[in-house]
Protein backbone atom coordinates (compact mmCIF):
# COMPACT_ATOMS: atom_id res chain seq x y z
CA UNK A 1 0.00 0.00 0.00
CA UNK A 2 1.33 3.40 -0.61
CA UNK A 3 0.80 6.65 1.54
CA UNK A 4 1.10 10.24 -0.06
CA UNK A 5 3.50 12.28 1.56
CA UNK A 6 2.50 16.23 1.61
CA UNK A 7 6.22 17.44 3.40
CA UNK A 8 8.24 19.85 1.63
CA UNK A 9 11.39 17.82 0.03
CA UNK A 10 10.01 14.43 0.40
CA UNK A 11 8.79 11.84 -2.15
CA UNK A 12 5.54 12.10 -2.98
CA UNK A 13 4.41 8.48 -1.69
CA UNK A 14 6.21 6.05 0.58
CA UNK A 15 4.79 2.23 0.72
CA UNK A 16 3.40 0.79 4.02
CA UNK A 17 5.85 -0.11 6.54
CA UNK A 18 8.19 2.70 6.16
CA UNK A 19 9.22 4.40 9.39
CA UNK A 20 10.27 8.21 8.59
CA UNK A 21 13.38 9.59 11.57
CA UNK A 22 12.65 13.65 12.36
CA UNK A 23 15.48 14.48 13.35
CA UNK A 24 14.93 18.53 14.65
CA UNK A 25 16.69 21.07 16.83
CA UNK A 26 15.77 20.97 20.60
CA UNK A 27 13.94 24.67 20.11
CA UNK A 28 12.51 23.35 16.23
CA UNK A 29 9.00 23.63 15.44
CA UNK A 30 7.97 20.22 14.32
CA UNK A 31 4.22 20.25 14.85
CA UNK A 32 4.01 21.63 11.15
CA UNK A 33 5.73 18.81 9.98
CA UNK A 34 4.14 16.68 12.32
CA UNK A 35 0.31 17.88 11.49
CA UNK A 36 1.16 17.55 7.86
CA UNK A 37 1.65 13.88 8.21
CA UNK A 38 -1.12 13.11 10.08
CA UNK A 39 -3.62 14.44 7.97
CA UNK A 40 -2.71 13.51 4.34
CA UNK A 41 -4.07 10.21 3.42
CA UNK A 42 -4.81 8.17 6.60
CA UNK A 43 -7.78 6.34 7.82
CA UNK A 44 -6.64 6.46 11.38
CA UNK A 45 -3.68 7.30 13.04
CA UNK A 46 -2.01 7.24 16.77
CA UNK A 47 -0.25 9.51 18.56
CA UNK A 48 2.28 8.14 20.98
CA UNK A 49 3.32 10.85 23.38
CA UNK A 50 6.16 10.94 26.13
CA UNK A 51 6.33 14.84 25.34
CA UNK A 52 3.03 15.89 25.95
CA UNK A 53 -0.62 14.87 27.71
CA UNK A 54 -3.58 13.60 25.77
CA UNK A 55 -5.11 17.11 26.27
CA UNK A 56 -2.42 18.53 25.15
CA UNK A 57 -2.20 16.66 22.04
CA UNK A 58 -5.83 17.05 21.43
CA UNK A 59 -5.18 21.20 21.48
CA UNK A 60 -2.06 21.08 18.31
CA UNK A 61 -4.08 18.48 16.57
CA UNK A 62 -7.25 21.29 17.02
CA UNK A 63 -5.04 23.98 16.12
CA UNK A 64 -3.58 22.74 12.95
CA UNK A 65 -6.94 21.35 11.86
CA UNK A 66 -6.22 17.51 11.79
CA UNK A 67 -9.41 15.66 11.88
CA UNK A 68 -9.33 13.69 15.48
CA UNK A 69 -12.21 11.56 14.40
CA UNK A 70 -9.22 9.85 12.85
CA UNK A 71 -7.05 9.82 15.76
CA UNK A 72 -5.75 8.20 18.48
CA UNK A 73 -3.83 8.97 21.61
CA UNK A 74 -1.08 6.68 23.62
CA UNK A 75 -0.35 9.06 26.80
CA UNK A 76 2.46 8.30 28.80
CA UNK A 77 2.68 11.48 30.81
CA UNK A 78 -0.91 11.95 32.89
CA UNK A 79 -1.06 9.01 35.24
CA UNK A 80 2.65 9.48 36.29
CA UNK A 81 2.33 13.08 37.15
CA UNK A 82 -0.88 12.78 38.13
CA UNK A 83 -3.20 14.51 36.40
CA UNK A 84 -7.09 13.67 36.12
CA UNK A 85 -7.86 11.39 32.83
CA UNK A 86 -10.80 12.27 31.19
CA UNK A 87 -12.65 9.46 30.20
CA UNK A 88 -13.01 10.07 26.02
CA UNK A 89 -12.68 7.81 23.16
CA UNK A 90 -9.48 6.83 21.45
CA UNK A 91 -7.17 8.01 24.17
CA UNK A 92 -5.19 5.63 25.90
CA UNK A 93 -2.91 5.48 28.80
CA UNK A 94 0.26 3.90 30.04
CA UNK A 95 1.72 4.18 33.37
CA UNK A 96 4.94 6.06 33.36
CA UNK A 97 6.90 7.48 30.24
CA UNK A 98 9.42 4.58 30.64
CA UNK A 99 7.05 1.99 30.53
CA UNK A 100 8.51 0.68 27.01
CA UNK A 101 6.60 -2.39 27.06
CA UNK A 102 3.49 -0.84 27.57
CA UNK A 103 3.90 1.61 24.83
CA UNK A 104 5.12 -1.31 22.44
CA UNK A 105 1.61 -3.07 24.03
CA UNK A 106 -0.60 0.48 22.82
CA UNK A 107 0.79 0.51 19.56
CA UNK A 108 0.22 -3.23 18.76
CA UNK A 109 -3.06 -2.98 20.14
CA UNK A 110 -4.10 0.01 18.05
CA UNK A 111 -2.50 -1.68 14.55
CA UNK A 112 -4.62 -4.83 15.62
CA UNK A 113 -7.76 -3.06 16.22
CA UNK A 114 -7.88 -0.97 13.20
CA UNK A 115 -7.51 -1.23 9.33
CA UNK A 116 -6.95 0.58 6.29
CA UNK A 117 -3.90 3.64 5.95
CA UNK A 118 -2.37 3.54 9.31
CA UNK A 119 -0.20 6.11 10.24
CA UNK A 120 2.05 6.37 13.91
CA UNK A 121 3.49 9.74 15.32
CA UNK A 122 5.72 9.09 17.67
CA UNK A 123 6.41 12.18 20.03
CA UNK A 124 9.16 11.80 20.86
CA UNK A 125 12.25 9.31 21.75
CA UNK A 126 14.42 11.90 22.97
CA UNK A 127 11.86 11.84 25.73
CA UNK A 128 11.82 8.80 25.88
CA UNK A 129 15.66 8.23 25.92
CA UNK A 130 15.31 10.90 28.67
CA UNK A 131 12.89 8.41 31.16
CA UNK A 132 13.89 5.37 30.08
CA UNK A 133 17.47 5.35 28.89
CA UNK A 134 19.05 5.29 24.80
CA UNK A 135 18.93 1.77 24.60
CA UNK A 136 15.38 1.16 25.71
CA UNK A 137 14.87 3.51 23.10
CA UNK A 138 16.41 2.34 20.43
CA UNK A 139 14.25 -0.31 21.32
CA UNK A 140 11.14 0.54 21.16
CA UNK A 141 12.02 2.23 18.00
CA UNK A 142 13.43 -1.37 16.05
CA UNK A 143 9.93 -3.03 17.69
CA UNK A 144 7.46 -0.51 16.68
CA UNK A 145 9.36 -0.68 12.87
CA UNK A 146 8.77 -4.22 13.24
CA UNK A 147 4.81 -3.62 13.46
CA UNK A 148 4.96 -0.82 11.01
CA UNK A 149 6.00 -3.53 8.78
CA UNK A 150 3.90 -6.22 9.82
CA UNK A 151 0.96 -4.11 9.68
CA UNK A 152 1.61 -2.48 6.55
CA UNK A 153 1.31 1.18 8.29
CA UNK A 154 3.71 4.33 8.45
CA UNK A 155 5.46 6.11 11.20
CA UNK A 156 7.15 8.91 12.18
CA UNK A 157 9.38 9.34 14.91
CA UNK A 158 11.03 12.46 16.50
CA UNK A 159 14.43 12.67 17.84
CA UNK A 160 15.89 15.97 18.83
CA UNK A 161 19.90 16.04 17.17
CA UNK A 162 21.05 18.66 19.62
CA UNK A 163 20.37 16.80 22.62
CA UNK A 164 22.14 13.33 22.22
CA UNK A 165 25.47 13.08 21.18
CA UNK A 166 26.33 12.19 17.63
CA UNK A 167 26.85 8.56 17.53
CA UNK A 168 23.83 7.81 19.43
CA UNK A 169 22.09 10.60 16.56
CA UNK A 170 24.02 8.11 14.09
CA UNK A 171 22.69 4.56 16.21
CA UNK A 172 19.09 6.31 15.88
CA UNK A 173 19.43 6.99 12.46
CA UNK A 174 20.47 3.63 11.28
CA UNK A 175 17.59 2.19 11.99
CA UNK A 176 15.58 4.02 9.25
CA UNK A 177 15.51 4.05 5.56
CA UNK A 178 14.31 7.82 5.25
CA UNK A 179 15.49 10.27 7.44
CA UNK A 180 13.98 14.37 7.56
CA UNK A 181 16.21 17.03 8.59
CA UNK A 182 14.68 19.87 10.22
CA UNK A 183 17.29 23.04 10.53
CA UNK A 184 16.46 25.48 13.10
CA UNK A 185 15.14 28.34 10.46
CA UNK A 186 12.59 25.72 9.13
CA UNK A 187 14.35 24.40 6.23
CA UNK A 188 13.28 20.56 5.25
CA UNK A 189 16.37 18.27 4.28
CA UNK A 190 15.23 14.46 3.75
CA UNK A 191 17.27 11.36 3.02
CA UNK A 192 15.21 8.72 1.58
């Protein structure tokens, strides 16, 4: 299955199971980037967040007018810090931002559940390098690729290049095929 792309300096389609590496200054502005491939071509999608709270997520997908009929929510953030969950459809929780398995668990559980053009933001694994450590990152990365594969979906996962040292920027980027550069003035550079 092929997905359009609609991302300055991309290809115009990229088949199912390709997982797309953001790599962005700490201070970038990726929720452009972010918004744009949520809402071209998908029949549902999932938001994985260890950045930001359901709500929160709810609010930028609002903002940049993504239709969350579509959408999904995997927050890692509100039980930890203890915020009240609102019960509403689609959102999800896990218990603590480190909880790898558990966020492995929600994404497999929302590729089973659902069909059609399936597309995965995942917000971000710098943050969740920061709770959980780089290698538990790295995988969690390699084992949601796996089910982006499997499942014939597409992902897209955020990693901040300022904040981890090069050759874990370089272990990171291995893992992925295609690879978007964003520079700190907004300028789109992608390797695929």
């Amino acid at each position: 299955m092929a997905y359009a792309l609609e991302i300055g300096g991309t290809p115009k389609t990229v088949p199912g199971g390709t997982g797309i590496l953001l790599l962005h200054p700490s201070t970038g502005e990726t929720d452009r980037i972010d918004t744009d491939f949520l809402k071209t071509d998908t029949d549902r999608f999932l938001v994985v967040s260890t950045r930001t709270t359901a709500r929160e997520v709810s609010q930028k997908l609002e903002y940049y007018d993504v239709d969350e009929s579509c959408a999904d929510v995997l927050d890692t953030l509100s039980i930890e810090r203890g915020y009240s969950r609102r019960s509403k459809d689609h959102v999800s929780y896990v218990s603590a931002p480190d909880n790898v398995d558990g966020i492995v668990a929600g994404v497999a559980d929302f590729l089973q559940r659902t069909d059609g053009k399936r597309r995965i933001s995942f917000d971000s694994l710098t943050e969740l390098a920061y709770y959980a450590g780089e290698d538990e990152a790295l995988s969690a990365a390699e084992r949601i690729l796996e089910l982006l594969d499997a499942h014939d979906a597409i992902g897209l996962f955020h990693l901040s290049d300022e904040v981890h040292d090069q050759d874990v920027v370089d272990e990171f980027s291995a893992l992925f095929d295609d690879v978007i550069d964003l520079d700190e003035d907004g300028t789109v550079e992608s390797s695929f």
